[in-house]
N, C-alpha and C. Protein backbone atom coordinates (compact mmCIF):
# COMPACT_ATOMS: atom_id res chain seq x y z
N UNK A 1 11.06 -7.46 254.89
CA UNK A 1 10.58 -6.10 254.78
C UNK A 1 10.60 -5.50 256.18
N UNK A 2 11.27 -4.49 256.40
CA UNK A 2 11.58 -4.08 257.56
C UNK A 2 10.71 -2.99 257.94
N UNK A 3 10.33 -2.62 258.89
CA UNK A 3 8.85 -1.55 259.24
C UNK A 3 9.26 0.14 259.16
N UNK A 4 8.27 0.47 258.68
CA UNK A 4 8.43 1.71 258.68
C UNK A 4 8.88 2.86 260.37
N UNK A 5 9.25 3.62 260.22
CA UNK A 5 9.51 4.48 261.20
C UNK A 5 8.77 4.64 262.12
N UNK A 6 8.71 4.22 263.54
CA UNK A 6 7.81 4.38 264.80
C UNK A 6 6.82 5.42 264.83
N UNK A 7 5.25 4.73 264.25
CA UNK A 7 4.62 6.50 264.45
C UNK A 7 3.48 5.57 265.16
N UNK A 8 2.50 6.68 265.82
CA UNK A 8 1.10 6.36 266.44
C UNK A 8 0.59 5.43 265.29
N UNK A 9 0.19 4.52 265.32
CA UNK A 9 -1.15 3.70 264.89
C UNK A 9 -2.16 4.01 264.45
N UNK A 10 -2.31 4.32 263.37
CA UNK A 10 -4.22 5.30 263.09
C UNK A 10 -5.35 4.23 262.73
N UNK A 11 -5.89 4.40 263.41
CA UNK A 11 -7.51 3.49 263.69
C UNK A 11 -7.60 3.21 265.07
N UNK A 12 -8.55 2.62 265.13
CA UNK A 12 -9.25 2.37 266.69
C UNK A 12 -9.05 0.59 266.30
N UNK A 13 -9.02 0.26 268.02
CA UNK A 13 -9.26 -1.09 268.10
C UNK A 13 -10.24 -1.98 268.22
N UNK A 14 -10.58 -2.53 267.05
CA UNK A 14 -11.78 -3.38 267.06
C UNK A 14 -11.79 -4.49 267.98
N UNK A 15 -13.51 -5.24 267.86
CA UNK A 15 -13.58 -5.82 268.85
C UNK A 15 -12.80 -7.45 269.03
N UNK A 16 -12.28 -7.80 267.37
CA UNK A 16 -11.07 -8.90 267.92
C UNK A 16 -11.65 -10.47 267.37
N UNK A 17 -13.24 -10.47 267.55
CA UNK A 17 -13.65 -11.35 267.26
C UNK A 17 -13.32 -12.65 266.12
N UNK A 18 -12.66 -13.19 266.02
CA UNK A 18 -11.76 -14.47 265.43
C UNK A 18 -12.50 -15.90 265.13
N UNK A 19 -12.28 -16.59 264.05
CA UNK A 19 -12.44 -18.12 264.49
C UNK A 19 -12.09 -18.51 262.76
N UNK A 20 -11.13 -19.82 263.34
CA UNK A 20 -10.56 -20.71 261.89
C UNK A 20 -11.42 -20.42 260.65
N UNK A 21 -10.91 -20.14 259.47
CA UNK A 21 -11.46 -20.55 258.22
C UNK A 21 -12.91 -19.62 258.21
N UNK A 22 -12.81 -18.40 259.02
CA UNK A 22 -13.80 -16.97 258.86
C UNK A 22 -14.06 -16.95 257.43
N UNK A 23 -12.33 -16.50 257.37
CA UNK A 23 -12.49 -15.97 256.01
C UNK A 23 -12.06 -16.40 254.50
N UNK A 24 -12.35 -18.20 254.38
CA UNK A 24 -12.13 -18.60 253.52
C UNK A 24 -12.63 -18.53 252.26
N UNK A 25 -13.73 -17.65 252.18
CA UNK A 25 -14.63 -17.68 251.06
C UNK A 25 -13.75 -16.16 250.13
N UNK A 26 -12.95 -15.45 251.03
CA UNK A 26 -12.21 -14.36 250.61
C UNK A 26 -11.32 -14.32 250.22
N UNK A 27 -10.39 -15.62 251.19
CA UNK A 27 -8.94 -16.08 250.99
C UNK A 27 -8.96 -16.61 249.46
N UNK A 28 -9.88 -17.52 249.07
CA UNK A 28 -9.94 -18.02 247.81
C UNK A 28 -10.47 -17.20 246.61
N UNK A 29 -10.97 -16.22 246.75
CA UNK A 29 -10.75 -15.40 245.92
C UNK A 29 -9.97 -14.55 245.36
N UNK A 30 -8.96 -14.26 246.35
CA UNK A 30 -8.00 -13.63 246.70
C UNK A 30 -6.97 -14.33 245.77
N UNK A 31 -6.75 -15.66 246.17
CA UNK A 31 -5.87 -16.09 245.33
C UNK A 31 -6.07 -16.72 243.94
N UNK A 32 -7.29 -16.75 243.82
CA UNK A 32 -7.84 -17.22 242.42
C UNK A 32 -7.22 -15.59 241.34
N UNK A 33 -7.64 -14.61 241.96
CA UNK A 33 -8.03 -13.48 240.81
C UNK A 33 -6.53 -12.93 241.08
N UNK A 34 -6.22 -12.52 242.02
CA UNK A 34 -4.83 -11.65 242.34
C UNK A 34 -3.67 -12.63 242.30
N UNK A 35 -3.68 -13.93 242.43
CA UNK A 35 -3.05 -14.92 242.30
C UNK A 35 -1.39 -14.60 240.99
N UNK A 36 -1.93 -14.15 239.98
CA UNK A 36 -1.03 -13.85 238.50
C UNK A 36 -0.28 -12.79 238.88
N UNK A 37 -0.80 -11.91 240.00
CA UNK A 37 -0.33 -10.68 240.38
C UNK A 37 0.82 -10.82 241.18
N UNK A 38 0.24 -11.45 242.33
CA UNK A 38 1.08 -11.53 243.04
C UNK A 38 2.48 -12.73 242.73
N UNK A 39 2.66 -13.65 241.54
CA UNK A 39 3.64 -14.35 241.29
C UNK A 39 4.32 -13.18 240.85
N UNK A 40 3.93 -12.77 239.64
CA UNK A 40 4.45 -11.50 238.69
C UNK A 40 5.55 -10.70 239.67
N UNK A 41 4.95 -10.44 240.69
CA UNK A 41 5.49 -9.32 241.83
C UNK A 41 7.30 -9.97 242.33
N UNK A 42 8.19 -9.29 242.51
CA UNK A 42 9.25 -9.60 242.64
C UNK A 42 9.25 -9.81 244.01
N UNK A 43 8.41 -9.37 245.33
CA UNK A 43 8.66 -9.63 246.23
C UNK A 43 7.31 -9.51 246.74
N UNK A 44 6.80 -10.41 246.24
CA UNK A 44 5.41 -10.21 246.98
C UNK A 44 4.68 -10.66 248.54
N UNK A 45 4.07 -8.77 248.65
CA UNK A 45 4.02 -9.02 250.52
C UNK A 45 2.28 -8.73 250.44
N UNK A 46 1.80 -9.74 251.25
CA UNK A 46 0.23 -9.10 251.20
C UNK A 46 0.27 -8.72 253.16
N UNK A 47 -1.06 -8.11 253.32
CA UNK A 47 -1.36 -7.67 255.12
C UNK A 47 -2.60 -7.98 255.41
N UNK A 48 -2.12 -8.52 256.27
CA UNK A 48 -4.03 -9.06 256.93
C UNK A 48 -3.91 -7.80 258.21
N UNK A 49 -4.74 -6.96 257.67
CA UNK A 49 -4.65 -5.70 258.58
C UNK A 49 -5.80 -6.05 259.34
N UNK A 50 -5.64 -6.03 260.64
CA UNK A 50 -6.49 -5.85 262.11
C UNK A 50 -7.00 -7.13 261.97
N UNK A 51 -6.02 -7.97 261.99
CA UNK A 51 -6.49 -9.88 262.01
C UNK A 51 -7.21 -10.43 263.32
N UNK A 52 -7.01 -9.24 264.85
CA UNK A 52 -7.97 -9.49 265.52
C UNK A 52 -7.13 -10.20 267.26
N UNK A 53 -8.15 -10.57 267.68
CA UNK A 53 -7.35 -11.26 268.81
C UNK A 53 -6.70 -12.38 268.74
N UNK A 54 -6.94 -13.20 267.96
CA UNK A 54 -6.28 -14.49 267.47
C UNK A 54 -5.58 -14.43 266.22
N UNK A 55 -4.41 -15.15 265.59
CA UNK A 55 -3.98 -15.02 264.38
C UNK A 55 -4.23 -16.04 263.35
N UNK A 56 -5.44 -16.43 263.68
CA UNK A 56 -6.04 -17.23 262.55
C UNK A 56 -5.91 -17.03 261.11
N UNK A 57 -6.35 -15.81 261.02
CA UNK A 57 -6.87 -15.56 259.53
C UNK A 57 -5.34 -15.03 258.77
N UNK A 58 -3.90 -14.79 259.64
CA UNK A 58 -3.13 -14.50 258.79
C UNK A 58 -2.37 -15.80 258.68
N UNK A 59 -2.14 -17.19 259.49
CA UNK A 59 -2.30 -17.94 258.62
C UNK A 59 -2.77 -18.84 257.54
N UNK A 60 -4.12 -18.71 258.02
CA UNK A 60 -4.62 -19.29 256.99
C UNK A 60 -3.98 -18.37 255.06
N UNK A 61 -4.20 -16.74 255.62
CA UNK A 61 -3.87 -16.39 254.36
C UNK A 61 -2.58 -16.75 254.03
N UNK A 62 -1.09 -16.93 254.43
CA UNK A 62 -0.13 -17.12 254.19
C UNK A 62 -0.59 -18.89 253.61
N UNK A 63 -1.08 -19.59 253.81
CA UNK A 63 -1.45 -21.30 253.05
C UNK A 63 -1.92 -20.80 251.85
N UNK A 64 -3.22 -20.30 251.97
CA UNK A 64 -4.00 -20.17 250.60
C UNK A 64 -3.24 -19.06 249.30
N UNK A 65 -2.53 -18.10 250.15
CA UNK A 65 -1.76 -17.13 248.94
C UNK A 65 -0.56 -18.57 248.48
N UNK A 66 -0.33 -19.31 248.84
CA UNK A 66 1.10 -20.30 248.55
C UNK A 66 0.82 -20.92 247.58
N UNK A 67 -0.49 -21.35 247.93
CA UNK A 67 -1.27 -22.40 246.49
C UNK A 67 -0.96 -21.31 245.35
N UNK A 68 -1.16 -20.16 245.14
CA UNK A 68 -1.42 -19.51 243.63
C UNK A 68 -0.03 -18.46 243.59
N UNK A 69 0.79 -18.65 244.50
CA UNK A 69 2.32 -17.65 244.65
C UNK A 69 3.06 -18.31 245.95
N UNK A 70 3.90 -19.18 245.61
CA UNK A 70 4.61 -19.77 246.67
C UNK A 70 5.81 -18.76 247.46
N UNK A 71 5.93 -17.78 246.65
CA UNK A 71 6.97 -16.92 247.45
C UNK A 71 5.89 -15.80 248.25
N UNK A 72 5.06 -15.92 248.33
CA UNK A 72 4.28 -14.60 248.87
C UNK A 72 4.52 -14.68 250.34
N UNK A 73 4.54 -13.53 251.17
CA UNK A 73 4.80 -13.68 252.59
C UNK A 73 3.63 -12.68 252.73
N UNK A 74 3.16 -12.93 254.46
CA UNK A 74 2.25 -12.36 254.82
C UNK A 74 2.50 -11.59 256.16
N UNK A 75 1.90 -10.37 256.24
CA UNK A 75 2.72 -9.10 257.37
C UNK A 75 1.13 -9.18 257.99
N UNK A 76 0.69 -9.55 259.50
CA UNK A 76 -0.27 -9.44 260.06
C UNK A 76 0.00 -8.37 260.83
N UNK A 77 -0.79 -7.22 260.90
CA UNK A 77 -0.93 -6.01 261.08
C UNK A 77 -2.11 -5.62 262.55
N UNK A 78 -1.76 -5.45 263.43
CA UNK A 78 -2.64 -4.99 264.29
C UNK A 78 -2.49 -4.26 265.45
N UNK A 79 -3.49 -3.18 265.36
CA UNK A 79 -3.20 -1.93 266.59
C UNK A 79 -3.28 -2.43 268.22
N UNK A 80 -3.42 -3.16 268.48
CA UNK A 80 -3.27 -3.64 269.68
C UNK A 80 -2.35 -4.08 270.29
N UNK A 81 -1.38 -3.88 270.84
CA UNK A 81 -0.05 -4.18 270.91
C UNK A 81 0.13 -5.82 271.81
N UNK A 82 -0.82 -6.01 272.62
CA UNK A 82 -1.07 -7.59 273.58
C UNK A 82 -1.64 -8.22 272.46
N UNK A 83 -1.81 -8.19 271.10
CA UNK A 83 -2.36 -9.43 270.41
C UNK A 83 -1.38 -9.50 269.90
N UNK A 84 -0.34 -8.50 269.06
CA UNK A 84 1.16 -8.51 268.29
C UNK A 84 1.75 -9.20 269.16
N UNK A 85 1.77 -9.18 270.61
CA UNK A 85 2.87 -10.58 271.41
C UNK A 85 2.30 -11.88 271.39
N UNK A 86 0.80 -11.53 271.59
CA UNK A 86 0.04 -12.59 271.69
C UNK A 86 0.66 -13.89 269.75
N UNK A 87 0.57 -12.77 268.81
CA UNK A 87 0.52 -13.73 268.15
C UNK A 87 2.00 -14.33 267.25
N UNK A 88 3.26 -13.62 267.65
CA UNK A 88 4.72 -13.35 268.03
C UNK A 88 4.86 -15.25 267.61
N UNK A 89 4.17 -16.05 268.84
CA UNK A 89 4.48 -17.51 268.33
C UNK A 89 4.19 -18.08 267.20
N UNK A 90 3.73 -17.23 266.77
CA UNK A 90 2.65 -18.21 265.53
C UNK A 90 3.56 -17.93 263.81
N UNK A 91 4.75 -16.85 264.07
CA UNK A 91 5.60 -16.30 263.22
C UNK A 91 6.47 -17.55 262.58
N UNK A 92 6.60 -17.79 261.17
CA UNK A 92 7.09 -19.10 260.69
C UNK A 92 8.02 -18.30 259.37
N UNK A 93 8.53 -18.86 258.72
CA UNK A 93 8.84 -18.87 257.42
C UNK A 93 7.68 -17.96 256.22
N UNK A 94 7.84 -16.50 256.20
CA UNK A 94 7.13 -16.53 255.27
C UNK A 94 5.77 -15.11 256.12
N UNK A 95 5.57 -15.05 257.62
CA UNK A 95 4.69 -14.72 258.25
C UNK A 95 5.74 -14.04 259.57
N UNK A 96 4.83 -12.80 259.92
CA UNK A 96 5.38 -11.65 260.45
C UNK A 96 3.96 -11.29 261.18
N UNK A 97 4.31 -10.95 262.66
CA UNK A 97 2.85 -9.55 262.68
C UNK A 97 4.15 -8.27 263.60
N UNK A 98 3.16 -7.37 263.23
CA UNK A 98 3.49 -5.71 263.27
C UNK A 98 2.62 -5.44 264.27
N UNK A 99 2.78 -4.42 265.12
CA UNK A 99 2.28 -3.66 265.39
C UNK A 99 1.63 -2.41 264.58
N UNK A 100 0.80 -2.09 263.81
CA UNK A 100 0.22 -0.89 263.76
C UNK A 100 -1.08 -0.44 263.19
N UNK A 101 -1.28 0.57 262.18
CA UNK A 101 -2.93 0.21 261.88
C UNK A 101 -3.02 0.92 260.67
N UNK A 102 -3.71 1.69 259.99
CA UNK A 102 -4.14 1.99 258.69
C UNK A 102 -2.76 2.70 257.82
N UNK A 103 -1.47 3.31 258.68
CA UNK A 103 -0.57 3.86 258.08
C UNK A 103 0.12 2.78 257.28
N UNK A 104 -0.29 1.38 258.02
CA UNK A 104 0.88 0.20 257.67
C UNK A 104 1.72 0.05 257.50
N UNK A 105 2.38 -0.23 258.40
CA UNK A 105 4.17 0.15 259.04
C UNK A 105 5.01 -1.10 258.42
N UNK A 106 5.11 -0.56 256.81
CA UNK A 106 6.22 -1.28 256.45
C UNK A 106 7.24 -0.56 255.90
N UNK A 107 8.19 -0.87 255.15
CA UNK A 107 9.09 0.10 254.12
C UNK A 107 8.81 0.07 253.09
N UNK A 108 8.09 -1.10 252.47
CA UNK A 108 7.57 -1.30 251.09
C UNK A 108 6.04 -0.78 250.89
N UNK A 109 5.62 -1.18 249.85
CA UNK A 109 4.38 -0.80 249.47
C UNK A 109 3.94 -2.70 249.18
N UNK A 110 2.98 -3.11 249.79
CA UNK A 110 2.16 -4.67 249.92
C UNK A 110 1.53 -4.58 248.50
N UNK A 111 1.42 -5.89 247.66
CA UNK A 111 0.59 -6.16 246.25
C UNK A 111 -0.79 -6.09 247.41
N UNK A 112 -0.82 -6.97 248.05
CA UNK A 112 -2.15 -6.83 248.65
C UNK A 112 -2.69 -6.65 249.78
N UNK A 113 -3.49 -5.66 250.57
CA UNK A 113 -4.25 -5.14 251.95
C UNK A 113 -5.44 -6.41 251.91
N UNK A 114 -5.40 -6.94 252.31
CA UNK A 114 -6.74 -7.39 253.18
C UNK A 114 -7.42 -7.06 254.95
N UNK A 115 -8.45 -6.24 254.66
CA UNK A 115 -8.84 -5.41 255.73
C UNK A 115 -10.58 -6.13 256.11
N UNK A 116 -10.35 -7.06 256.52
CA UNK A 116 -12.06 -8.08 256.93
C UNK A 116 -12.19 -7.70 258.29
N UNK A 117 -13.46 -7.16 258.27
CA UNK A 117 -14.26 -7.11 259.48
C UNK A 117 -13.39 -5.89 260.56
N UNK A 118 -13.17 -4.89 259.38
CA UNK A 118 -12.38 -3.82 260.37
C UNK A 118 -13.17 -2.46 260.34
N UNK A 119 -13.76 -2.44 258.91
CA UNK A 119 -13.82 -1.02 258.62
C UNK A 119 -16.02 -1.03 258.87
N UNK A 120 -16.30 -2.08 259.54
CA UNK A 120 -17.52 -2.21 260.06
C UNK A 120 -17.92 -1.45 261.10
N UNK A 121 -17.01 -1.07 262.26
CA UNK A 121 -17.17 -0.13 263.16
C UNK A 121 -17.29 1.13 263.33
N UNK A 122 -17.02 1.65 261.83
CA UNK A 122 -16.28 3.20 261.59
C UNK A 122 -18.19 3.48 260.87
N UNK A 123 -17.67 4.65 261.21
CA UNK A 123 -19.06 5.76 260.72
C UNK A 123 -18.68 5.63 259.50
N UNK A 124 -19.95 5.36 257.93
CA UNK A 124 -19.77 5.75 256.65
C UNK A 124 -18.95 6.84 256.25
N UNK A 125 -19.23 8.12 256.69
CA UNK A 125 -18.54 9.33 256.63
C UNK A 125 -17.00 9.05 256.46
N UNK A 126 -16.40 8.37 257.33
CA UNK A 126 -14.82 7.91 257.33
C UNK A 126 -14.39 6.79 256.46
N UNK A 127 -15.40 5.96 255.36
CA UNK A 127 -14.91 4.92 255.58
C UNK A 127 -14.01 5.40 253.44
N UNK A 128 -14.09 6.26 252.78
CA UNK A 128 -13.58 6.89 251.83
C UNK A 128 -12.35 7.52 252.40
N UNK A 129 -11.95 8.10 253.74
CA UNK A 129 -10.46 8.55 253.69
C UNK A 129 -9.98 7.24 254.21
N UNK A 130 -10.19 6.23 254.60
CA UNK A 130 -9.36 5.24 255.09
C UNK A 130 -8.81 4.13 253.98
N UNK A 131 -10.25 3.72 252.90
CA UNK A 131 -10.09 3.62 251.49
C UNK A 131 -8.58 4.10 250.84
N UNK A 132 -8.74 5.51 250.76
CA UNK A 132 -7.46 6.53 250.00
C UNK A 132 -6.54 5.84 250.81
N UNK A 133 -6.34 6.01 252.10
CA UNK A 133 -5.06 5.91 252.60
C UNK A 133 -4.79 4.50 252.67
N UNK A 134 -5.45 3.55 252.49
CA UNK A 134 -4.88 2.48 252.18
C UNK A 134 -4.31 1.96 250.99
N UNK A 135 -5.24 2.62 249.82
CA UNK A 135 -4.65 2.19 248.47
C UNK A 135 -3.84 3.29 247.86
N UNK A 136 -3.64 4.09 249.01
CA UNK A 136 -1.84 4.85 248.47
C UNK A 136 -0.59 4.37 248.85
N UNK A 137 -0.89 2.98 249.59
CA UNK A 137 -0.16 2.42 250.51
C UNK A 137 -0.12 1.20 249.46
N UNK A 138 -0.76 1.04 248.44
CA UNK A 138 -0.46 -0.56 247.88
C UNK A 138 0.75 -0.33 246.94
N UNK A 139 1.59 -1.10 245.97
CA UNK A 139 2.09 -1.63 245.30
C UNK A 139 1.58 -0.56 243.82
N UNK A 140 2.31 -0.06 243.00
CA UNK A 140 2.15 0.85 242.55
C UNK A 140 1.64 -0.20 241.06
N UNK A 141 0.99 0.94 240.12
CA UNK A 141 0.51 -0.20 238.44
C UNK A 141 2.18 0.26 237.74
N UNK A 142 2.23 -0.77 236.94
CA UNK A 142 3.37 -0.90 236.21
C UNK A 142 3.05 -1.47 234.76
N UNK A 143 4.33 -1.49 233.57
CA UNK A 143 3.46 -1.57 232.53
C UNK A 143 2.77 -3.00 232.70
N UNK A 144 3.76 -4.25 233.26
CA UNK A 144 2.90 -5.23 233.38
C UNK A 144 1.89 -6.06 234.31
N UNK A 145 1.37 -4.29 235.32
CA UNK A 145 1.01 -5.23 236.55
C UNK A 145 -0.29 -4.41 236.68
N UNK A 146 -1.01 -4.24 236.93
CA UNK A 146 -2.21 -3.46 237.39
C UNK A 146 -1.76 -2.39 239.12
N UNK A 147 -0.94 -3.20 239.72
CA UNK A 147 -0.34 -2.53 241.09
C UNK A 147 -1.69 -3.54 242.38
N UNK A 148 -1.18 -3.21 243.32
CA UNK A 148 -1.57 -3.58 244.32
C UNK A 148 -3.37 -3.84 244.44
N UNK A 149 -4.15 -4.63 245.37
CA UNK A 149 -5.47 -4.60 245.67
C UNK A 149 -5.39 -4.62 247.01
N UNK A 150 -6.35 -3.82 247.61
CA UNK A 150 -7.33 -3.68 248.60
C UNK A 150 -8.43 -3.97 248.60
N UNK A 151 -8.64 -5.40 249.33
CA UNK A 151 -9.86 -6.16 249.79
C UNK A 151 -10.55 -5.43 250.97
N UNK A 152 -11.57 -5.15 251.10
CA UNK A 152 -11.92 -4.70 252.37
C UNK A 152 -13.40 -4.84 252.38
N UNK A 153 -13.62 -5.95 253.26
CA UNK A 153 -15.69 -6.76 253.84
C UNK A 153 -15.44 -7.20 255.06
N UNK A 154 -16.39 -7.47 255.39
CA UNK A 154 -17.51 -7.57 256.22
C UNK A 154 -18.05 -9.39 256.13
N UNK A 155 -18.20 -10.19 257.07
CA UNK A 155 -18.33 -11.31 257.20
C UNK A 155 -19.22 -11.88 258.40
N UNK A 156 -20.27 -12.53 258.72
CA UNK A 156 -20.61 -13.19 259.44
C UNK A 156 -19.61 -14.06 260.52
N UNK A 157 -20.07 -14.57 261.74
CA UNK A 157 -18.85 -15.26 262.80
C UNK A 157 -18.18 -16.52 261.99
N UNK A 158 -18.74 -17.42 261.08
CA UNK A 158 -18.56 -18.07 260.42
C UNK A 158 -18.16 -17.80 259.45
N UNK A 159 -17.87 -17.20 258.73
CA UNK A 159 -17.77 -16.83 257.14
C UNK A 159 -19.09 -17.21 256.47
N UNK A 160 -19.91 -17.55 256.58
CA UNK A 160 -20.97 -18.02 255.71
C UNK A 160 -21.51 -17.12 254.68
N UNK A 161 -21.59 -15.65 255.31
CA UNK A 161 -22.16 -14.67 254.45
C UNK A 161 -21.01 -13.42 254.55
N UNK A 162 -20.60 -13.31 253.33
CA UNK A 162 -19.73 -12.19 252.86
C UNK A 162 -19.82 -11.18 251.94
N UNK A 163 -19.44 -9.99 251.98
CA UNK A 163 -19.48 -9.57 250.99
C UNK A 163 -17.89 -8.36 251.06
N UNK A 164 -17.23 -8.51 250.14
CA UNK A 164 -16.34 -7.72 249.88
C UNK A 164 -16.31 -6.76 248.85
N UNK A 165 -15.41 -5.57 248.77
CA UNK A 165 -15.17 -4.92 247.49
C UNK A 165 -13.61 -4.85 247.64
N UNK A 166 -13.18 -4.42 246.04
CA UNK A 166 -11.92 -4.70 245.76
C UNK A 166 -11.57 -3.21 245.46
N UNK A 167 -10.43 -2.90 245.83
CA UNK A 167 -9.52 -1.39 245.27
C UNK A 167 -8.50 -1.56 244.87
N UNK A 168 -8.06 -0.95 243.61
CA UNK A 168 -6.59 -0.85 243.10
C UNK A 168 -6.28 0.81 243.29
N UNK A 169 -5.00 1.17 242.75
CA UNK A 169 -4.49 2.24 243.49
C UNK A 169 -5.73 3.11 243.06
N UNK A 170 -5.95 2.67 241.36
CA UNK A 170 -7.11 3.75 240.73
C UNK A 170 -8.48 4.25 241.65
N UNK A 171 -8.83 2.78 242.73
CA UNK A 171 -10.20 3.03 242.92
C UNK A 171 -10.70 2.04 242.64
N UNK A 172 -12.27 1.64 243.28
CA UNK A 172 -12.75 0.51 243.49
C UNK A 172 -13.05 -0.16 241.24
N UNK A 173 -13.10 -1.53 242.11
CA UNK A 173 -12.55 -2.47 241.41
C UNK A 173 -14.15 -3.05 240.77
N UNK A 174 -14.62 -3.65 241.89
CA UNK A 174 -15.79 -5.05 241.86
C UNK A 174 -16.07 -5.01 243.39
N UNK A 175 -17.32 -5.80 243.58
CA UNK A 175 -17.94 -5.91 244.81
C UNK A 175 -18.19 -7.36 244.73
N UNK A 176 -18.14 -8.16 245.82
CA UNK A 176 -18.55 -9.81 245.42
C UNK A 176 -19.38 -9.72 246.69
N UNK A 177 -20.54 -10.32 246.28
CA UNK A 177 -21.15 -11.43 247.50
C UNK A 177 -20.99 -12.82 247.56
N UNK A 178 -20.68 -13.28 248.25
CA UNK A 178 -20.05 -14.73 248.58
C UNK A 178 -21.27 -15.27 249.43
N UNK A 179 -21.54 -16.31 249.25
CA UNK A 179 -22.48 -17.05 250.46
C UNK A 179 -23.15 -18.17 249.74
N UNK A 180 -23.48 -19.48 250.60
CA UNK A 180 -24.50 -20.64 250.03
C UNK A 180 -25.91 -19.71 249.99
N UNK A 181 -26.44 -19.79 248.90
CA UNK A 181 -27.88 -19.52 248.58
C UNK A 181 -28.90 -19.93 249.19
N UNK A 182 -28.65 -21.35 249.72
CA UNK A 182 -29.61 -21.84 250.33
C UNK A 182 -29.60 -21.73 251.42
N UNK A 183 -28.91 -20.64 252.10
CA UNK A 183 -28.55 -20.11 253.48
C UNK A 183 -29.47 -19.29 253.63
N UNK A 184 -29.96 -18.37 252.33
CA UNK A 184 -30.87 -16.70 252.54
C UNK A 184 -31.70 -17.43 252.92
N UNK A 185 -33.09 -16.89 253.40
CA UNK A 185 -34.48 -16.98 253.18
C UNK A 185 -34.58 -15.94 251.98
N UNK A 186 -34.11 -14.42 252.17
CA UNK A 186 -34.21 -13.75 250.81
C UNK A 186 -32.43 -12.86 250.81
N UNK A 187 -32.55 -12.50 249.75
CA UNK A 187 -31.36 -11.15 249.26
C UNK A 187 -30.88 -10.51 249.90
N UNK A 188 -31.94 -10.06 250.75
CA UNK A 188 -31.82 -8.39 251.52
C UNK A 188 -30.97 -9.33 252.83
N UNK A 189 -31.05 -10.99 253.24
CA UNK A 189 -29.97 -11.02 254.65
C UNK A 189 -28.71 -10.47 254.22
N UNK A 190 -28.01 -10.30 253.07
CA UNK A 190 -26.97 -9.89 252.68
C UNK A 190 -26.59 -8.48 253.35
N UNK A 191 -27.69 -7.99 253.40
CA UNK A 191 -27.54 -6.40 253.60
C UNK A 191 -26.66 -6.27 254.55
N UNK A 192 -26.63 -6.64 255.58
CA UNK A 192 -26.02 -6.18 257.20
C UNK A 192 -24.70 -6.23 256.58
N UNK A 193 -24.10 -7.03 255.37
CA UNK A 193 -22.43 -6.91 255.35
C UNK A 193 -22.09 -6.39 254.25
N UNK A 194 -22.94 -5.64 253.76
CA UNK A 194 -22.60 -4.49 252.59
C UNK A 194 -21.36 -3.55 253.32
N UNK A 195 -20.71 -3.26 252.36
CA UNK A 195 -19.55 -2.19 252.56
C UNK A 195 -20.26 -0.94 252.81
N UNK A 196 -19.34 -0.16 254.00
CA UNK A 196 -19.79 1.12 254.54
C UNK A 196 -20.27 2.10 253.30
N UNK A 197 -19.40 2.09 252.48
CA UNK A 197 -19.44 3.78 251.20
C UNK A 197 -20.00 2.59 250.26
């Protein structure tokens, strides 16, 4: 999949923060539920948009999408242009990073956006046009496909406590909280990684 036409980057650069297996509690959901989707898909491309200073989390997603769609390839996406060289080595069979940011500079339209720990920085007010413009950017519904998802949460340094919501082109999907129970003291620690809107 070859990138879309050289334009500015839209979003700001987050702070980068990274570490192995963050976001495994997402990755596996990801491929449990969207899993049928993305085989179905004739060329299925998912994006770990703003994967950060390290490129951890877009391989890990390129392993875990393989288990449930062995042809799936993964486009790591990020506005920072010294982490796109930075993570240039880590490019294999299957795995790509881009330079850019919410326009998502491909030629195709991705079955799936995964956007963790990006849209935490942004004022509520913004976080519905970035929503739109991402899931006009997915993989369109067809008679036998539902079309593309947009994941987009919020995670602790560990992954321990998550919570995501899901978008198809229509509009939000489901919301999951992910986390060991016996981690809370109560409910409300969840709060801090509720989705902006």
């Amino acid at each position: 999949m070859t990138p879309r036409a050289a334009t500015r980057p839209v979003g700001t650069v987050t702070r980068g923060t990274t570490n192995p297996n963050r976001l495994r509690r997402m990755d596996r959901w990801i491929a449990a539920t969207h899993g049928a989707e993305l085989r179905r898909a004739a060329d299925p491309v998912a994006v770990d948009l703003g994967y950060g200073a390290a490129p951890w989390t877009a391989v890990e997603l390129l392993h875990r999408l393989r288990t449930a769609a062995p042809r799936a390839r993964v486009v790591g996406v990020e506005i920072e242009p010294a982490r796109v060289a930075a993570a240039r080595p880590y490019e294999r069979d299957g795995l790509v990073f881009r330079h850019g940011g919410f326009e998502i500079p491909l030629s195709g339209r991705p079955h799936l956006v995964r956007a963790a720990n990006v849209l935490r920085q942004y004022d509520e007010a913004e976080v519905a046009d970035v929503w739109r413009r991402l899931c006009s950017r997915l993989a369109p519904a067809t008679g036998t496909s539902r079309g593309g998802l947009l994941v987009e949460g919020t995670c602790d340094e560990i992954g321990r406590r998550h919570v995501w919501v899901a978008l198809g082109p229509e509009g939000p999907r489901t919301v999951t909280f992910a986390t060991r129970l016996g981690s809370l003291e109560r409910p409300s620690d969840l709060a801090e990684r509720l989705p902006k809107a």
